[in-house]
PDB file of N, CA and C in Angstrom:
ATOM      1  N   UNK A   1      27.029  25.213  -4.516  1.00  0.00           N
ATOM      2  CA  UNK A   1      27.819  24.761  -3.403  1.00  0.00           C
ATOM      3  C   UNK A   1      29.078  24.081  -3.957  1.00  0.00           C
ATOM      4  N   UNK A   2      29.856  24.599  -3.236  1.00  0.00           N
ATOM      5  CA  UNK A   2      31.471  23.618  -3.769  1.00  0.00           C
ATOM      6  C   UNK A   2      31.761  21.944  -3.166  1.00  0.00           C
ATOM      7  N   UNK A   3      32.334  21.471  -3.628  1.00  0.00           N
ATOM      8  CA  UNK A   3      32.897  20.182  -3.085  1.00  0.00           C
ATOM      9  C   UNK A   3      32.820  19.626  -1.871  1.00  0.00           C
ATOM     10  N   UNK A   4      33.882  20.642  -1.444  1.00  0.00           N
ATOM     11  CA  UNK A   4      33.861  20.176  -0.041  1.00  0.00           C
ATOM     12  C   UNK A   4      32.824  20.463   0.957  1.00  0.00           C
ATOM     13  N   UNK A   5      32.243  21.983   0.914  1.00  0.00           N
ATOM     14  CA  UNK A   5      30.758  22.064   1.213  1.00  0.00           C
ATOM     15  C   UNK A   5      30.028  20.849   1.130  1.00  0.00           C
ATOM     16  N   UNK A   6      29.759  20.388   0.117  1.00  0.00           N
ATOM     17  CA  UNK A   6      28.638  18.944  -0.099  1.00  0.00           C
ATOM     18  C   UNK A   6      29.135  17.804   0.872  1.00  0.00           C
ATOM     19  N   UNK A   7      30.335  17.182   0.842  1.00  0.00           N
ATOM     20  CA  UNK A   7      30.590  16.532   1.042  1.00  0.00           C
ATOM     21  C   UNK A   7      30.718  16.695   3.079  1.00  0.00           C
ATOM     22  N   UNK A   8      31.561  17.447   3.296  1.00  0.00           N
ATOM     23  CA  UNK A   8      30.562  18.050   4.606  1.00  0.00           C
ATOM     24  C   UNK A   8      29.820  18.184   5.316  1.00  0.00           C
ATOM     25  N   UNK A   9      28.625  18.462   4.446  1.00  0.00           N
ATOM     26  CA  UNK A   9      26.961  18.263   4.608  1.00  0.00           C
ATOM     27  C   UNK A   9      26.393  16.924   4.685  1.00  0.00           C
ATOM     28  N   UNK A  10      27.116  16.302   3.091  1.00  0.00           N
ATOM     29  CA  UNK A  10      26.990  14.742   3.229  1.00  0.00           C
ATOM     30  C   UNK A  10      27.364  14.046   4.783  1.00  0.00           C
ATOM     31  N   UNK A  11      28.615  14.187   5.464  1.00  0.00           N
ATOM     32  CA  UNK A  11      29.211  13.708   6.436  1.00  0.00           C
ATOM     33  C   UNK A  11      28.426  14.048   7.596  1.00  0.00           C
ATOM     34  N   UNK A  12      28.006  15.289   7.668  1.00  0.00           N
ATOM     35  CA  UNK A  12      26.942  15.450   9.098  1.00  0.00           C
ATOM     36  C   UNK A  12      26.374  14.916   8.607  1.00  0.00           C
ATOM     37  N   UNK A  13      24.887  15.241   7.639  1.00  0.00           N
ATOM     38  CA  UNK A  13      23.833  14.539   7.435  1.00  0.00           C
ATOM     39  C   UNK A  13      24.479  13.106   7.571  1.00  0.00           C
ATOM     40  N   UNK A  14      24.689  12.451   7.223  1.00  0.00           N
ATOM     41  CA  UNK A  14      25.291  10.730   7.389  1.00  0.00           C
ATOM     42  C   UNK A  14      25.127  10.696   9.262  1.00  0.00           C
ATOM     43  N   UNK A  15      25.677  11.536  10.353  1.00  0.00           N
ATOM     44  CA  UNK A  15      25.869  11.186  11.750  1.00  0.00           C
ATOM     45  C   UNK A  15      24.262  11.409  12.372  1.00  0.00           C
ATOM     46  N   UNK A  16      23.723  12.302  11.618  1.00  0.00           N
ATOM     47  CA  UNK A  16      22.251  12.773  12.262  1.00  0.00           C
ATOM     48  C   UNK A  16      21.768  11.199  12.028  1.00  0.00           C
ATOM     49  N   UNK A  17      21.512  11.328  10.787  1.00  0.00           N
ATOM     50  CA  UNK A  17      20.724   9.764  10.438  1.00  0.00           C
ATOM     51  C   UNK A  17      21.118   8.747  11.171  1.00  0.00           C
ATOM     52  N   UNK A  18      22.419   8.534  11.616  1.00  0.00           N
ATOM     53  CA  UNK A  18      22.508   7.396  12.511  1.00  0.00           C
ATOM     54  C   UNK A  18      22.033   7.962  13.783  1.00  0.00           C
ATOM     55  N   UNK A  19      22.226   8.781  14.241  1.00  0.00           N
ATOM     56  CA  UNK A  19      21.769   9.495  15.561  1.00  0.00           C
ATOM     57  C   UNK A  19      20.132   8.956  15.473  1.00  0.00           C
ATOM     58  N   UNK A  20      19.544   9.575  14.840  1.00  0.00           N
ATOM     59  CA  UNK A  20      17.661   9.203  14.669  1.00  0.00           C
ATOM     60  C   UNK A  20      17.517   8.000  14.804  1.00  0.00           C
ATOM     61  N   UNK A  21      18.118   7.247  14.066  1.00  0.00           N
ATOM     62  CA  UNK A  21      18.356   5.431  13.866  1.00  0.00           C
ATOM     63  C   UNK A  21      18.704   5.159  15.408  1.00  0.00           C
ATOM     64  N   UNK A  22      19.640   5.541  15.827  1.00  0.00           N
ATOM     65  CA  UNK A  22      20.209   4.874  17.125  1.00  0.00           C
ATOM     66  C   UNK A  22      18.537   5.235  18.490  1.00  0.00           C
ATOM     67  N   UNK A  23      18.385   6.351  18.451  1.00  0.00           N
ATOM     68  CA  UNK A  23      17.426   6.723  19.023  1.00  0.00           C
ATOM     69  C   UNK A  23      16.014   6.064  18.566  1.00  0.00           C
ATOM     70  N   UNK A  24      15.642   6.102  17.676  1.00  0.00           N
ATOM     71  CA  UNK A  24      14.261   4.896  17.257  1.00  0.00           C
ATOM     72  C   UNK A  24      14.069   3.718  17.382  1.00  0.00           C
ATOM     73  N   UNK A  25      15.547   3.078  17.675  1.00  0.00           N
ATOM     74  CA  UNK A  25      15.923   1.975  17.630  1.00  0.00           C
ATOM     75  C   UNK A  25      15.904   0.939  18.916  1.00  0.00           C
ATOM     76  N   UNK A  26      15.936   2.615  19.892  1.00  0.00           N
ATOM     77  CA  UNK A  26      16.652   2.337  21.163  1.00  0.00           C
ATOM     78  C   UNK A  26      15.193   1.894  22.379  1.00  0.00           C
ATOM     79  N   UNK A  27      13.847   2.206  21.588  1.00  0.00           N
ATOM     80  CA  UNK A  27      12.785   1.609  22.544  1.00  0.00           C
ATOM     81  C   UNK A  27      12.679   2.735  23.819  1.00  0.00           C
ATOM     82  N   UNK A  28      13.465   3.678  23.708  1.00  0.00           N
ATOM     83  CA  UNK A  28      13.254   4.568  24.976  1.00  0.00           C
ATOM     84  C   UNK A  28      12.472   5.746  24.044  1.00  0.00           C
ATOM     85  N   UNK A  29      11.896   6.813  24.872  1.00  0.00           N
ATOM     86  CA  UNK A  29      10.857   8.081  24.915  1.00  0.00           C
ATOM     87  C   UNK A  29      12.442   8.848  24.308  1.00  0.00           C
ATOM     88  N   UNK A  30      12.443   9.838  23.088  1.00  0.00           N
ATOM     89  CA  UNK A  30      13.053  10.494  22.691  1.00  0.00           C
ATOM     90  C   UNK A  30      13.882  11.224  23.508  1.00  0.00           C
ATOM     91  N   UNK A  31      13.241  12.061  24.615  1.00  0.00           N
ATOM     92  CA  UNK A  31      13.572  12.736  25.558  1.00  0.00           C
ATOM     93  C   UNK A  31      14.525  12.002  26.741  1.00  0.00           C
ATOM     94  N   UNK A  32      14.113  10.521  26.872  1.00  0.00           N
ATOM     95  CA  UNK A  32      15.375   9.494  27.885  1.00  0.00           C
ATOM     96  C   UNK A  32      16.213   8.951  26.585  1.00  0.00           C
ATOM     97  N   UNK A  33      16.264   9.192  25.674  1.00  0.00           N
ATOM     98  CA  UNK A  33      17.436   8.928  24.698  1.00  0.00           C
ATOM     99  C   UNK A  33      18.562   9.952  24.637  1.00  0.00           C
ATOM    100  N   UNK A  34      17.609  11.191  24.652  1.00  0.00           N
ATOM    101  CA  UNK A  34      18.583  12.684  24.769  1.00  0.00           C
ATOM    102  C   UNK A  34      19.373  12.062  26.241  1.00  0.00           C
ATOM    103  N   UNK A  35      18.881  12.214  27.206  1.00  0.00           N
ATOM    104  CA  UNK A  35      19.487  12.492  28.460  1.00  0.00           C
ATOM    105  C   UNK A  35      20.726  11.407  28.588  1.00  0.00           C
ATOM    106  N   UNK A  36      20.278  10.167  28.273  1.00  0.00           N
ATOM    107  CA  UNK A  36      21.055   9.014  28.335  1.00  0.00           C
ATOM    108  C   UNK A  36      22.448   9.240  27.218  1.00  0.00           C
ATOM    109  N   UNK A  37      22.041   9.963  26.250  1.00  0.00           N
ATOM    110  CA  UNK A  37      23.269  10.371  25.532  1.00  0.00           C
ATOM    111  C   UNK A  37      23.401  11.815  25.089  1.00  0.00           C
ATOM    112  N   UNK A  38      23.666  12.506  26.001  1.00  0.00           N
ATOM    113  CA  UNK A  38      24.329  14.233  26.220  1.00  0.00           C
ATOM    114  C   UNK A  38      23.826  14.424  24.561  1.00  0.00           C
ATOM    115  N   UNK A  39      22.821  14.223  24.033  1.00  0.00           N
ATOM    116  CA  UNK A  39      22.005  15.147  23.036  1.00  0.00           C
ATOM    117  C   UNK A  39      21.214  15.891  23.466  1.00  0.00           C
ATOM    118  N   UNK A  40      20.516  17.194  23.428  1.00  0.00           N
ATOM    119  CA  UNK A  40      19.893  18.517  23.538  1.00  0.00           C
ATOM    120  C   UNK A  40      18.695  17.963  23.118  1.00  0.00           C
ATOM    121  N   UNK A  41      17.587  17.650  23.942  1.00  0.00           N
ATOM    122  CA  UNK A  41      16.407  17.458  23.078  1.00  0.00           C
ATOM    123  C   UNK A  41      15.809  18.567  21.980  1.00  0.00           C
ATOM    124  N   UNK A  42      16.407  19.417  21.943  1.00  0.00           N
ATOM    125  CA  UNK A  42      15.865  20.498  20.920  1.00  0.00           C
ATOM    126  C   UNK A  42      16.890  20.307  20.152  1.00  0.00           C
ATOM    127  N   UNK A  43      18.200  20.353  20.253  1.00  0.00           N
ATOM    128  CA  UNK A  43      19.056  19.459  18.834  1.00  0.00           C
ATOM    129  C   UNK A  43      18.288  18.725  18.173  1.00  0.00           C
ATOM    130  N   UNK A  44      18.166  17.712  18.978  1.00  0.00           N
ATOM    131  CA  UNK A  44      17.655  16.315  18.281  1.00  0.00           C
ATOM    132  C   UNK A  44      16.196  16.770  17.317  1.00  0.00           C
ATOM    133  N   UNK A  45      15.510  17.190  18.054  1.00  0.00           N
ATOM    134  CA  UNK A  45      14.562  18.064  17.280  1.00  0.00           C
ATOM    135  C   UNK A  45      14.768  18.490  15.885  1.00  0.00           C
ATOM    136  N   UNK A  46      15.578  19.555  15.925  1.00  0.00           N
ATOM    137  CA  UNK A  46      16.228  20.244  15.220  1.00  0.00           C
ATOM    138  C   UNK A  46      16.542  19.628  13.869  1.00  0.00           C
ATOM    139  N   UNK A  47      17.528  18.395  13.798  1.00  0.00           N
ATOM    140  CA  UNK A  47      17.952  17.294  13.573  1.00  0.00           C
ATOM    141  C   UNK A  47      17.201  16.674  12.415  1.00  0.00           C
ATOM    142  N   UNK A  48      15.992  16.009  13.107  1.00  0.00           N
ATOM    143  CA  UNK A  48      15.315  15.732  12.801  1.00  0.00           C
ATOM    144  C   UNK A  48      14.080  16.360  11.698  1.00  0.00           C
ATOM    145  N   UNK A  49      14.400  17.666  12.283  1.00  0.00           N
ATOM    146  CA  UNK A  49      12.724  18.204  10.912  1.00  0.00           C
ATOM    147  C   UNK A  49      14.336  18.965   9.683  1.00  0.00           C
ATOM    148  N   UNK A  50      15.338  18.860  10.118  1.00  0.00           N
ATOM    149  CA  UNK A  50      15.642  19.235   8.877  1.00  0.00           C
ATOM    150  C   UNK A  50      15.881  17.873   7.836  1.00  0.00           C
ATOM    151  N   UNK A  51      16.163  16.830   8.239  1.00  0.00           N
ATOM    152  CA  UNK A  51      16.485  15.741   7.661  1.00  0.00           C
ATOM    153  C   UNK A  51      14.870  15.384   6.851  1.00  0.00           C
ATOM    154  N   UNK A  52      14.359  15.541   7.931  1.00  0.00           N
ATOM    155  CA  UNK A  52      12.612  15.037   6.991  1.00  0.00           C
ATOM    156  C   UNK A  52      12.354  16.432   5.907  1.00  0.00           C
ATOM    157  N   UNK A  53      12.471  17.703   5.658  1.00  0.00           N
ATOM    158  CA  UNK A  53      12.515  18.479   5.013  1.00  0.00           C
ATOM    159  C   UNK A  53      13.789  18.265   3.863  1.00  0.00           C
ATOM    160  N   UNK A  54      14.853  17.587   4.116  1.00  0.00           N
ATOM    161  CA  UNK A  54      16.100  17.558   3.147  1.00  0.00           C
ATOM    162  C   UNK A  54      15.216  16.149   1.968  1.00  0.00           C
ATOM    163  N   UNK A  55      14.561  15.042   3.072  1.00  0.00           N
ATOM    164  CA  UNK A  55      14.117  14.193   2.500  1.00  0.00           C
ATOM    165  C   UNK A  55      12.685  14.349   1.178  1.00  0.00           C
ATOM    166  N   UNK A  56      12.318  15.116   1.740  1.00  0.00           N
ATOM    167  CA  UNK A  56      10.935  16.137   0.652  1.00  0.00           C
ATOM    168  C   UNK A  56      11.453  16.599  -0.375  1.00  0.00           C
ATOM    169  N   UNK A  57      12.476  17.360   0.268  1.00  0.00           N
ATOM    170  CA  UNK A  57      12.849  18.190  -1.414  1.00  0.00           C
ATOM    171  C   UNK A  57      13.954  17.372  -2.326  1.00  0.00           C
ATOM    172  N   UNK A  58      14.684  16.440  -1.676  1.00  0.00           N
ATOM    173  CA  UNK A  58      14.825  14.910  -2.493  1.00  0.00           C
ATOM    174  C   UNK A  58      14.034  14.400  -3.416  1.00  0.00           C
ATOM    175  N   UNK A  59      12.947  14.271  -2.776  1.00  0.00           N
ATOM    176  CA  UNK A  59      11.778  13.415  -3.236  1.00  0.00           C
ATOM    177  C   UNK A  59      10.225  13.953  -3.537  1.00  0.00           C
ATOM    178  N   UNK A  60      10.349  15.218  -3.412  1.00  0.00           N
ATOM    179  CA  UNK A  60       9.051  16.212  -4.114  1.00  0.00           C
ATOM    180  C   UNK A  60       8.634  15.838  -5.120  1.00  0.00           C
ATOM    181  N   UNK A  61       9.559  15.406  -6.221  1.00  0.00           N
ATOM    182  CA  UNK A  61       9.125  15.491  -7.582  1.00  0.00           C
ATOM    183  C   UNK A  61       8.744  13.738  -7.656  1.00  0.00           C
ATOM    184  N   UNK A  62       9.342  12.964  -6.664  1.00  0.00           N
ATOM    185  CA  UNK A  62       8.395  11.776  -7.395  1.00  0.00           C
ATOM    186  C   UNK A  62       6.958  11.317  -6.495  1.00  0.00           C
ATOM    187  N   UNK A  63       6.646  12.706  -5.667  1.00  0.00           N
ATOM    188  CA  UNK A  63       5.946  12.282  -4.508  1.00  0.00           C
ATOM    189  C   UNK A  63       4.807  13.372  -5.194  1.00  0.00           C
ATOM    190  N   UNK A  64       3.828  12.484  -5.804  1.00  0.00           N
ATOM    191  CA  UNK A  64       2.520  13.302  -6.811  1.00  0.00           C
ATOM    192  C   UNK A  64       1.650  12.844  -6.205  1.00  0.00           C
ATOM    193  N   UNK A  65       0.460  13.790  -5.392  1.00  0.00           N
ATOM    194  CA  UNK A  65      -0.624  13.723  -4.661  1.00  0.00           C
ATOM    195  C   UNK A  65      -1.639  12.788  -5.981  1.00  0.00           C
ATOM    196  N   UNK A  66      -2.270  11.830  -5.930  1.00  0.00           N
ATOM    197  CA  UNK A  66      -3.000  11.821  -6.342  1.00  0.00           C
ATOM    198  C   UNK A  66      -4.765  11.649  -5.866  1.00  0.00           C
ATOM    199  N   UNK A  67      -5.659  12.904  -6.894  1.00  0.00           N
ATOM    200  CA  UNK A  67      -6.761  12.944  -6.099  1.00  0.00           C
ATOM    201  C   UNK A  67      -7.727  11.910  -7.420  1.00  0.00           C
ATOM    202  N   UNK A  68      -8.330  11.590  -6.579  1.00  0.00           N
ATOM    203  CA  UNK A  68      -9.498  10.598  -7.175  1.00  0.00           C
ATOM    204  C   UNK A  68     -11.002  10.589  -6.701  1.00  0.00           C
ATOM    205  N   UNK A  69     -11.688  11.395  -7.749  1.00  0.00           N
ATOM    206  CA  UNK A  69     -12.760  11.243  -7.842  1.00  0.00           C
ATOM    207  C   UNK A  69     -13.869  10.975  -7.023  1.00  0.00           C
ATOM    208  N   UNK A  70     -14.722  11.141  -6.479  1.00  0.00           N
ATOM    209  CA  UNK A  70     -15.618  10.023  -5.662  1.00  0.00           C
ATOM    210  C   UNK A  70     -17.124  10.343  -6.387  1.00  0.00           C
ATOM    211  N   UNK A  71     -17.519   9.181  -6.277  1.00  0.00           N
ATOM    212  CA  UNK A  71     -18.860   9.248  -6.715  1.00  0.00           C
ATOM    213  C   UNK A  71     -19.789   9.170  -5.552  1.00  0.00           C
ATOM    214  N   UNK A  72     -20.904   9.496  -5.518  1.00  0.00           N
ATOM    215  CA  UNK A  72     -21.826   9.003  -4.358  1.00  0.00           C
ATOM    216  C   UNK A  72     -23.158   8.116  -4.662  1.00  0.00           C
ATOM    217  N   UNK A  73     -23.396   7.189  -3.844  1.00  0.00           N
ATOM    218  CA  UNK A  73     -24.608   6.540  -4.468  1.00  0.00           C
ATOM    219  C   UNK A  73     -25.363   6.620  -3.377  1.00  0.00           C
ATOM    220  N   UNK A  74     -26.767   7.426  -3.827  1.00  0.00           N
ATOM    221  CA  UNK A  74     -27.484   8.180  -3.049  1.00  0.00           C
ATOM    222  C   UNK A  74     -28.830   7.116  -2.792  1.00  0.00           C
ATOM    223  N   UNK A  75     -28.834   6.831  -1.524  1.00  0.00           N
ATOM    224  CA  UNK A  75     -30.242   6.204  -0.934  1.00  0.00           C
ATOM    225  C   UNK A  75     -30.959   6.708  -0.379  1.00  0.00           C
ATOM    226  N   UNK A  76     -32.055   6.474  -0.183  1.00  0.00           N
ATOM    227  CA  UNK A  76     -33.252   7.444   0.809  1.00  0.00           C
ATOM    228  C   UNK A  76     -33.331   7.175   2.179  1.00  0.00           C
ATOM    229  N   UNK A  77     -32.356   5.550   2.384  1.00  0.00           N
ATOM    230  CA  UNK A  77     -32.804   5.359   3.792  1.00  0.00           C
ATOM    231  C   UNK A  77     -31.604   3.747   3.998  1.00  0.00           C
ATOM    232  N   UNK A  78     -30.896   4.005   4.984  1.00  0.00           N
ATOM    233  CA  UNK A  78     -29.981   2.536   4.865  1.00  0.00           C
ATOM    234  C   UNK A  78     -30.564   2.559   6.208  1.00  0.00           C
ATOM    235  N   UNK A  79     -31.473   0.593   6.756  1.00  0.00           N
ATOM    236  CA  UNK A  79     -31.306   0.331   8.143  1.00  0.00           C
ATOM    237  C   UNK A  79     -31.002  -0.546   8.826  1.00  0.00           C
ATOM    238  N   UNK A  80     -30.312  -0.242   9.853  1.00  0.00           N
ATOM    239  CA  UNK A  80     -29.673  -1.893  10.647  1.00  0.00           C
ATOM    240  C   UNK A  80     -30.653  -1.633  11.638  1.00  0.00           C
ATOM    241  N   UNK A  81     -30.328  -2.794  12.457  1.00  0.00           N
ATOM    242  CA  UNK A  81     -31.126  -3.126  13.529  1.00  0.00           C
ATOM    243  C   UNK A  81     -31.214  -1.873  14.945  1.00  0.00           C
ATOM    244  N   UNK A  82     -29.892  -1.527  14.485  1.00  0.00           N
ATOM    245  CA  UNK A  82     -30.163   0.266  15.938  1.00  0.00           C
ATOM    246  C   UNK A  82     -29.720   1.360  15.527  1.00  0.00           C
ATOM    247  N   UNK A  83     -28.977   1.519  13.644  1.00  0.00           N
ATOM    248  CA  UNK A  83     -28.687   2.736  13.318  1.00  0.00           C
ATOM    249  C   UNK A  83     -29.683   3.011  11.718  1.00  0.00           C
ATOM    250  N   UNK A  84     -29.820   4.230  12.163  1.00  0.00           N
ATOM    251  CA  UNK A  84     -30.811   4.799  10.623  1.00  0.00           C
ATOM    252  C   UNK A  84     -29.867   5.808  10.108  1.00  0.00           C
ATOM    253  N   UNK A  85     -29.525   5.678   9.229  1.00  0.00           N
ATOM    254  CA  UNK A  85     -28.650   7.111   8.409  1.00  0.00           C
ATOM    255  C   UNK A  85     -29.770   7.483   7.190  1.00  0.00           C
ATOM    256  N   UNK A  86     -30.079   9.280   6.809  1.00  0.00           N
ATOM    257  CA  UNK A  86     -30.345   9.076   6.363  1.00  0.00           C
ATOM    258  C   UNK A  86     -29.774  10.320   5.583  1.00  0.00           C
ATOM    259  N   UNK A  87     -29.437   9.592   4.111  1.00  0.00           N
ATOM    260  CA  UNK A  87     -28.897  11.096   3.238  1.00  0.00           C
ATOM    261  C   UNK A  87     -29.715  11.852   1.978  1.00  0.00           C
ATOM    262  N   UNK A  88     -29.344  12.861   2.316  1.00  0.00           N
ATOM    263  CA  UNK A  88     -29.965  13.783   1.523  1.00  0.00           C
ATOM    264  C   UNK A  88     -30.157  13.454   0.043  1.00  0.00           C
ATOM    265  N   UNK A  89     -31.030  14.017  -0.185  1.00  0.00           N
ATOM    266  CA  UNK A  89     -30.837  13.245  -1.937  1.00  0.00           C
ATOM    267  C   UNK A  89     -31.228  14.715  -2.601  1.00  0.00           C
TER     268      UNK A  89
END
């Protein structure tokens, strides 16, 4: 992408984000935010899942699932006073 392309992109992306901001901000249902300010609720939509998708692939690489292990510790019988669980062993 060239220069001014980016910078462009930069400049919308910059008005969406305040747009989302102004609208989250604003305590009204997304849809009486559209109406109240001549935005397209499917714009805004729109808007929105590309900015959270621009924000992922920003941040993919420092965003590492981590899975952890589980152990199980197996009893024959846990009881309270009105529930019995009982797991397989």
């Amino acid at each position: 992408m060239d220069e001014i392309t980016t910078v462009k992109n930069q400049v919308k992306f910059a008005g969406w984000i305040s747009m989302v901001e102004e609208c989250q901000n604003s305590g009204l249902s997304i849809r009486t935010w559209c109406k109240e300010n001549n935005v397209c609720y499917k714009t805004y939509l729109y808007r929105l899942r590309r900015l959270r998708q621009m924000f992922l692939q920003e941040h993919s690489k420092e965003i590492t699932p981590e899975i952890t292990p589980l152990s199980i510790v197996q009893t024959p019988t846990v009881e309270s006073k009105d529930i019995t669980l009982q797991l397989p062993l």
